[in-house]
C-alpha atoms as a PDB file:
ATOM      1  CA  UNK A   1    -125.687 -29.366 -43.064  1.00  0.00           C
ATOM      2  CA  UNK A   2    -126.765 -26.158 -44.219  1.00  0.00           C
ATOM      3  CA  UNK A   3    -123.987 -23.854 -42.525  1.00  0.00           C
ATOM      4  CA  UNK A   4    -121.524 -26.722 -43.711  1.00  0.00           C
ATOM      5  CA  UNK A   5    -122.326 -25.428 -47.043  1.00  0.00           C
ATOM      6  CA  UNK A   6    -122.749 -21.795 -46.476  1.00  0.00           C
ATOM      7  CA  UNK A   7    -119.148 -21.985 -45.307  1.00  0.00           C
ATOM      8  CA  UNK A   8    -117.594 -23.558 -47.879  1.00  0.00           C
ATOM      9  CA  UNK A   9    -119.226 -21.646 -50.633  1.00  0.00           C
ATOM     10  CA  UNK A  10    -117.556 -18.479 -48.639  1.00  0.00           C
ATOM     11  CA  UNK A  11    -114.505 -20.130 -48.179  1.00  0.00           C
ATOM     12  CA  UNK A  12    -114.266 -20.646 -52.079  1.00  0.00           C
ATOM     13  CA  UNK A  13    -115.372 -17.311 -52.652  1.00  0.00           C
ATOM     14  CA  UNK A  14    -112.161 -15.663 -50.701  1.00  0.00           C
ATOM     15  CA  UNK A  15    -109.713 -17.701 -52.360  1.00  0.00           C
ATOM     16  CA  UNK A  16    -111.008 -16.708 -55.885  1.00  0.00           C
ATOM     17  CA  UNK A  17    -110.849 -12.902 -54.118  1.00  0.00           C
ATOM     18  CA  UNK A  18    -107.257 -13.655 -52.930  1.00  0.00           C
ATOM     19  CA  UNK A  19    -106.322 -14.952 -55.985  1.00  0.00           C
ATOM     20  CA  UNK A  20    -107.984 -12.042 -58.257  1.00  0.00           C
ATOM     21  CA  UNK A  21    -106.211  -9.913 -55.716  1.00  0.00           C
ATOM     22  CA  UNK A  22    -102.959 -11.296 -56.033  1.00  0.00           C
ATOM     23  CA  UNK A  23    -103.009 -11.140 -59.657  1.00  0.00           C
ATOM     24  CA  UNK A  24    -104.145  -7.687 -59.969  1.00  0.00           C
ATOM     25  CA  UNK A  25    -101.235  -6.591 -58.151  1.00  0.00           C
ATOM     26  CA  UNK A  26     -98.905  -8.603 -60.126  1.00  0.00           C
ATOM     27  CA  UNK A  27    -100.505  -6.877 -63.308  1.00  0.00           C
ATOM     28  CA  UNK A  28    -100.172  -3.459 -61.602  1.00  0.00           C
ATOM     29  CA  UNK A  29     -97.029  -4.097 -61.188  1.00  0.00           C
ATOM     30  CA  UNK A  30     -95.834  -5.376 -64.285  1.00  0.00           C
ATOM     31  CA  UNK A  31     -97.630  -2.441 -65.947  1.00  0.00           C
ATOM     32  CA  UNK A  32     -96.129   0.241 -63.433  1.00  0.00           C
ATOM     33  CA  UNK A  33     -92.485  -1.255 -64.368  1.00  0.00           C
ATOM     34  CA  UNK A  34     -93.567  -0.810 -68.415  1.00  0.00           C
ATOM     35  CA  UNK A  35     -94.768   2.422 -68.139  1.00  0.00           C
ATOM     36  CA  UNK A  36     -91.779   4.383 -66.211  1.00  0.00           C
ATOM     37  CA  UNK A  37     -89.454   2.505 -68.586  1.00  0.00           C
ATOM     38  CA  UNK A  38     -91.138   4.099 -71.503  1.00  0.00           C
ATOM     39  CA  UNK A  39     -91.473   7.617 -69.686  1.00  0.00           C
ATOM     40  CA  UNK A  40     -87.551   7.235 -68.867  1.00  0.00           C
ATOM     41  CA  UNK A  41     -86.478   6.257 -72.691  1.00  0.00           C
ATOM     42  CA  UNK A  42     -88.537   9.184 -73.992  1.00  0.00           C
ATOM     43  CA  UNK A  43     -86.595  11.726 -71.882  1.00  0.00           C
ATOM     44  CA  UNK A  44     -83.558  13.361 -72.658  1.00  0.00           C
ATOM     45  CA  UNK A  45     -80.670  12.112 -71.316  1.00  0.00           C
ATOM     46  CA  UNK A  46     -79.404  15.421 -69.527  1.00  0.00           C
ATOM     47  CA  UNK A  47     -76.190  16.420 -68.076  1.00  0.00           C
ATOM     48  CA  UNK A  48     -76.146  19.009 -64.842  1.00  0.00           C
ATOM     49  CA  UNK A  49     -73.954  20.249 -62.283  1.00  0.00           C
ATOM     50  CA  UNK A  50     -74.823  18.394 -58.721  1.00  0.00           C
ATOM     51  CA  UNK A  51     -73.642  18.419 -55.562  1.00  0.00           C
ATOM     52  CA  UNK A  52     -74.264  14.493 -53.302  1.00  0.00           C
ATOM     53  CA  UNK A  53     -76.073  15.782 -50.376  1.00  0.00           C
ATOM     54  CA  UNK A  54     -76.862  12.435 -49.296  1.00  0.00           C
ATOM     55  CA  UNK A  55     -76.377   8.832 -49.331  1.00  0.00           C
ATOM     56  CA  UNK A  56     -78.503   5.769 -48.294  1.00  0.00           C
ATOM     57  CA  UNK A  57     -79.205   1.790 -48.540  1.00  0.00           C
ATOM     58  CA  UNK A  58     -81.935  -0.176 -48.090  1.00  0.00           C
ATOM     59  CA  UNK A  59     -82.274  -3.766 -47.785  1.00  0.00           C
ATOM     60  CA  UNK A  60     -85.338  -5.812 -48.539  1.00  0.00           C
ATOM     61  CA  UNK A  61     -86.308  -9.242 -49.223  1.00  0.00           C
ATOM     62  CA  UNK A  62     -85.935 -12.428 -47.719  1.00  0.00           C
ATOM     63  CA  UNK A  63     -81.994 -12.760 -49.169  1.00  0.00           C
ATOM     64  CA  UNK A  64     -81.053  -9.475 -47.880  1.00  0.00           C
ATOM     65  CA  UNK A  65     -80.516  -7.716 -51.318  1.00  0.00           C
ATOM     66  CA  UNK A  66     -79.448  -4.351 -50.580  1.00  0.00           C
ATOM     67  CA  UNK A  67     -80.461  -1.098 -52.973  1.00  0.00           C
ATOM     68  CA  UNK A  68     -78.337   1.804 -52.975  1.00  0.00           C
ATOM     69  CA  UNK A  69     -79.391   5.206 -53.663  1.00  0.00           C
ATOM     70  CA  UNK A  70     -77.623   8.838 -53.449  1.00  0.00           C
ATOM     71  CA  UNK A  71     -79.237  12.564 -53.560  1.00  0.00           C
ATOM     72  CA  UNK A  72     -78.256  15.424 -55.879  1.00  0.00           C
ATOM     73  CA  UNK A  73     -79.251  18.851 -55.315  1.00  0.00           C
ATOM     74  CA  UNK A  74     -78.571  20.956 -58.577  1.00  0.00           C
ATOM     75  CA  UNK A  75     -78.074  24.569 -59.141  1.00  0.00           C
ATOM     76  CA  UNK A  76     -81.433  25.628 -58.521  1.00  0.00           C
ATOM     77  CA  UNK A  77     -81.591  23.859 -55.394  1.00  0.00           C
ATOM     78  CA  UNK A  78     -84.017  21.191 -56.769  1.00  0.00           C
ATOM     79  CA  UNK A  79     -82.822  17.330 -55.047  1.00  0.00           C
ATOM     80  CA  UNK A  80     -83.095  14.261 -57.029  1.00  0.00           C
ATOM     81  CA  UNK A  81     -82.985  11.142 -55.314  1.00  0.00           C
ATOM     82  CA  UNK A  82     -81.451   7.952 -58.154  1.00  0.00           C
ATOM     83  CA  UNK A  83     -81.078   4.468 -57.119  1.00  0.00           C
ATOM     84  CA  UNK A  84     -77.773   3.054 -58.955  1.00  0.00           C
ATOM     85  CA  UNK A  85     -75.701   0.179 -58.776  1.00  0.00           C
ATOM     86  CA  UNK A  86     -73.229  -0.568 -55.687  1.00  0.00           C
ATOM     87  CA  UNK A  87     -69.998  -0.334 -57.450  1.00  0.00           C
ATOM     88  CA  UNK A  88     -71.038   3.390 -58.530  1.00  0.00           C
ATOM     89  CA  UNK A  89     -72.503   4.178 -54.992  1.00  0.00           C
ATOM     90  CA  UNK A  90     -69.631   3.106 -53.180  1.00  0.00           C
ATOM     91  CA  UNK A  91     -67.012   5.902 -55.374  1.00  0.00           C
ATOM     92  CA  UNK A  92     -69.357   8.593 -54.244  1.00  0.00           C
ATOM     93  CA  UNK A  93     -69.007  10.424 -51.160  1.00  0.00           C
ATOM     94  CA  UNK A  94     -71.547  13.042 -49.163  1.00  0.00           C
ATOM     95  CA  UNK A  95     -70.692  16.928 -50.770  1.00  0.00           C
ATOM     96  CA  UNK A  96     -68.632  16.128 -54.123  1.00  0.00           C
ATOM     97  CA  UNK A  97     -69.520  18.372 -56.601  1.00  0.00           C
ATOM     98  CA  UNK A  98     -69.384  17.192 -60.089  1.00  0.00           C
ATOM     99  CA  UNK A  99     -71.770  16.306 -63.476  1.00  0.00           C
ATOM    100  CA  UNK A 100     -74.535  14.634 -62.839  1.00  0.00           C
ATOM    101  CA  UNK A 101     -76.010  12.423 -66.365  1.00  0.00           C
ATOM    102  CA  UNK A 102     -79.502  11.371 -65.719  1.00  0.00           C
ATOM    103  CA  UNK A 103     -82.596  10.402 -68.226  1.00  0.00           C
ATOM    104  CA  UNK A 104     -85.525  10.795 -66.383  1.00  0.00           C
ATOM    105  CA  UNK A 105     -85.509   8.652 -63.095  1.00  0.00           C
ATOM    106  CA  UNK A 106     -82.652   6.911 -64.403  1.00  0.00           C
ATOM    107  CA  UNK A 107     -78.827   7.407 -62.703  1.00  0.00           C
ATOM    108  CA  UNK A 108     -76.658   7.507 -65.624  1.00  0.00           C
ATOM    109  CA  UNK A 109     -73.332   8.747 -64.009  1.00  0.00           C
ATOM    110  CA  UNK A 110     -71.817  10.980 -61.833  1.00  0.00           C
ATOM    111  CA  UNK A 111     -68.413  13.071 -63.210  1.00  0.00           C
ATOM    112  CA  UNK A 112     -66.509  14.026 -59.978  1.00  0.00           C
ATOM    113  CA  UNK A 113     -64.836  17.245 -60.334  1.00  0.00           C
ATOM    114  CA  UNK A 114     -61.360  17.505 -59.037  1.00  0.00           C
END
């Protein structure tokens, strides 16, 4: 009787650690999200001559939602890698040059130069 009741006091105390756990990470998360939005609407919103120098997706999650992200290199050969929506990704193409609007790690647009 007495291991009966060594194991269920364990077994209680790892779902109260699972579910601390779980909720930490939520929190984490949540507070992650807050903070880079509030880092990104304190920057400036700044426009720059880019050049794409790269293109990918990424799909995650149970439903297959796919995230689409492209890479700028500007003039001083710094790259900046934006995730932005699919209708914008899918007018972009691998070496256009153009103006790149950005506020912090936030794709604004991209101004293709003819």
């Amino acid at each position: 009787m007495f291991w009966g009741d060594v194991i269920f006091g364990l077994g209680n105390i790892f779902i109260g650690a699972v579910f601390i756990f779980v909720f930490g990470m939520l929190i984490w998360r949540i507070s992650s999200s807050i903070r880079k939005n509030s880092k990104n609407n304190a920057s400036p919103i700044l426009t720059v001559p880019a050049q794409i120098v790269a293109k990918r997706t990424e799909v995650r999650g149970e439903h297959s939602r796919t995230w689409y992200y492209s890479t700028f290199e500007v003039e001083s050969g710094d790259r900046m890698e934006f995730e932005m929506p699919g209708n914008e990704y899918g007018l972009l193409a691998e070496d256009d040059l153009g103006l790149l609007t950005f506020q912090g790690t936030r794709f604004q647009s991209f101004e293709r130069k003819n």
